[in-house]
Protein backbone atom coordinates (compact mmCIF):
# COMPACT_ATOMS: atom_id res chain seq x y z
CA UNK A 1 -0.63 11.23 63.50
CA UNK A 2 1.01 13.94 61.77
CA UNK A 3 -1.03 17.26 60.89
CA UNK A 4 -2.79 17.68 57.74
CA UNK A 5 -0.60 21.70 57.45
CA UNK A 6 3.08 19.65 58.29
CA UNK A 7 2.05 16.66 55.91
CA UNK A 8 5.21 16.45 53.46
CA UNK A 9 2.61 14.82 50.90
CA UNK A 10 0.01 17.25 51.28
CA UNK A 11 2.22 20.03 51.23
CA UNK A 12 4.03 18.21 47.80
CA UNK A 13 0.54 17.71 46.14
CA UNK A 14 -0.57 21.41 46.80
CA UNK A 15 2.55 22.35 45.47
CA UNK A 16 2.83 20.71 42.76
CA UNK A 17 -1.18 21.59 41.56
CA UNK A 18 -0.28 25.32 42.03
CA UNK A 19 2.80 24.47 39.21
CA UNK A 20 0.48 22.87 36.94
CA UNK A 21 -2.00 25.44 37.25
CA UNK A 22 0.93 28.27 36.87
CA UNK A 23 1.86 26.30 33.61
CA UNK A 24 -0.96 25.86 32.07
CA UNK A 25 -1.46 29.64 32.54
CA UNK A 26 1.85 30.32 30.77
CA UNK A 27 1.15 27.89 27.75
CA UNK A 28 -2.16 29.35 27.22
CA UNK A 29 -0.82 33.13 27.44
CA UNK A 30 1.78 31.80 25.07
CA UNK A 31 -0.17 30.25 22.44
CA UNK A 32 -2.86 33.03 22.40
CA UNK A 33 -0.11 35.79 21.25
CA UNK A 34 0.89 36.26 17.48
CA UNK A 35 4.00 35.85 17.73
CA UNK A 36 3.57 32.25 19.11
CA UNK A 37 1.82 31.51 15.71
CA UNK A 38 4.52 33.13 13.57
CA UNK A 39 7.19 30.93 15.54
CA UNK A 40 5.42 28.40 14.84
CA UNK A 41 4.74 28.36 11.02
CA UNK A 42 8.28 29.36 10.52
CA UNK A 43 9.71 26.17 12.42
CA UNK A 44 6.76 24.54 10.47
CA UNK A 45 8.31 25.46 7.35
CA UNK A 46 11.72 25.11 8.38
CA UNK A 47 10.90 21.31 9.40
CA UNK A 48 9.61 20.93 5.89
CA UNK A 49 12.34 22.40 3.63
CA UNK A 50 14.60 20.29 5.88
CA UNK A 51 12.69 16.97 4.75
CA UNK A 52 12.53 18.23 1.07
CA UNK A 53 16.59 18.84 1.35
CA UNK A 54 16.79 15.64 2.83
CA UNK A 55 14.80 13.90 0.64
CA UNK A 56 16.69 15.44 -2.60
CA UNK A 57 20.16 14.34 -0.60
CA UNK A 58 18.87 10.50 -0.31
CA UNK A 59 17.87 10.49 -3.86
CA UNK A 60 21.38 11.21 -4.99
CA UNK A 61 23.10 9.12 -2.42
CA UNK A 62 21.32 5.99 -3.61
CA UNK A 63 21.92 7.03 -7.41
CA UNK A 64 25.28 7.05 -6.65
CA UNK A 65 25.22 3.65 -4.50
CA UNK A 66 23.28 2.34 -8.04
CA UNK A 67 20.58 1.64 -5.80
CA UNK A 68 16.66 2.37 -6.72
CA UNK A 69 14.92 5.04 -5.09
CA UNK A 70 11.59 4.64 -3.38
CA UNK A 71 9.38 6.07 -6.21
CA UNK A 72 11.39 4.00 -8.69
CA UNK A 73 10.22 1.01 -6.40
CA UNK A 74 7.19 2.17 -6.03
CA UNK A 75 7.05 2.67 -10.05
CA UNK A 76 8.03 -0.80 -10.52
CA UNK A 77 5.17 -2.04 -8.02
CA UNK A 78 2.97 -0.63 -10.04
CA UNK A 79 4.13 -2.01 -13.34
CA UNK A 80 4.45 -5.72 -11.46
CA UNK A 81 0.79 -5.05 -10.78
CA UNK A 82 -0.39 -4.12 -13.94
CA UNK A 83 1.45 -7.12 -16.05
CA UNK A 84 0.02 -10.32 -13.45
CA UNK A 85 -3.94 -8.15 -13.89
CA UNK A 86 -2.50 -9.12 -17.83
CA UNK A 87 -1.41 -12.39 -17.43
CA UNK A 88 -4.65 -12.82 -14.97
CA UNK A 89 -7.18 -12.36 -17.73
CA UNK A 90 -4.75 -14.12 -20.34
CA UNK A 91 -4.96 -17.23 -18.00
CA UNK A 92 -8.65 -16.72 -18.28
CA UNK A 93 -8.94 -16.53 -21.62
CA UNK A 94 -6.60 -19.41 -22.33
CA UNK A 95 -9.17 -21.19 -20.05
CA UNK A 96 -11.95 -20.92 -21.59
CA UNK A 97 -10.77 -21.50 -25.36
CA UNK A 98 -9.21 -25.12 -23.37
CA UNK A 99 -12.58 -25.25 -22.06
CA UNK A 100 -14.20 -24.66 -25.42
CA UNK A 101 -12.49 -26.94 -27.37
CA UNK A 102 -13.25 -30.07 -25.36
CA UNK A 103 -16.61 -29.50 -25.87
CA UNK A 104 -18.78 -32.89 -26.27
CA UNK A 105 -19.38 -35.35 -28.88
CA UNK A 106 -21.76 -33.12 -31.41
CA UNK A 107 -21.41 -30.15 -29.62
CA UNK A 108 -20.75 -26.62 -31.19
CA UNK A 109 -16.72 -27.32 -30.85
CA UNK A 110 -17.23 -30.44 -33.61
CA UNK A 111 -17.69 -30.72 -36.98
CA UNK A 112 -20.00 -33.56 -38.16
CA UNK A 113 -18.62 -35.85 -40.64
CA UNK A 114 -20.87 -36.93 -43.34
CA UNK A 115 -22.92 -40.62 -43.57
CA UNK A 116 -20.18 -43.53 -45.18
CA UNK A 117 -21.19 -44.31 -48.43
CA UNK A 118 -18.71 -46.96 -49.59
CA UNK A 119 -19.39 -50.17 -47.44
CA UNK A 120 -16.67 -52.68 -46.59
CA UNK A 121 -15.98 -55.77 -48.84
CA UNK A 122 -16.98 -58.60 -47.93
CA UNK A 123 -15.42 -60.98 -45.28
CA UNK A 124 -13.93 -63.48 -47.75
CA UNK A 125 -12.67 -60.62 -50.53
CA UNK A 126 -10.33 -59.48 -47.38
CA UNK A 127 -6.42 -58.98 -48.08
């Protein structure tokens, strides 16, 4: 069996720990220092004007395709929304006036007519 010091695995995992350990090191050292941070709000920023420009560039490529953009779609959404919450409580309110006027015999939907006074002629005085 081959010794634990002449291992090529052994001698690959020890290696490669020390790396990650020597790394990690680095990074740290690295983020720690100021100028790290700076580096980093500036790409920060960069990265953001970028999607701003990019943004602005879309916006005029799909005005000029005649296409909406996504806050006019998003606009319209909203307006879609808003008109079937209208036509929602219309429905309802068409429903209950149906519902009210097919109230009962007598009920508060009905008018009573008044007692006949007149009474029919009699069966042989017919035409």
């Amino acid at each position: 069996m081959a010794d634990k010091g002449n291992d090529p695995a052994v001698i690959w995992q020890t290696m490669m720990g020390e790396m990650e350990k020597g790394f990690n090191s680095f990074g740290n050292q690295l983020m720690a220092s100021p100028e790290f941070s700076r580096v980093m709000n500036q790409a920060s920023g960069a990265a953001a004007g970028a999607q701003k420009q990019l943004g602005e560039l879309m916006e005029k490529y799909l005005l000029a395709m005649n296409l909406p953009s996504r806050a006019q779609l998003v606009g319209m959404a909203e307006r879609i929304q808003s008109i079937e919450g209208q036509l929602s409580e219309i429905k309802a309110l068409l429903q209950q006036v149906h519902h009210n006027s097919l109230a009962p015999e007598g009920g508060y939907g009905t008018t009573q007519r008044p007692p006949r006074t007149k009474q029919p002629p009699p069966e042989g005085e017919r035409k």
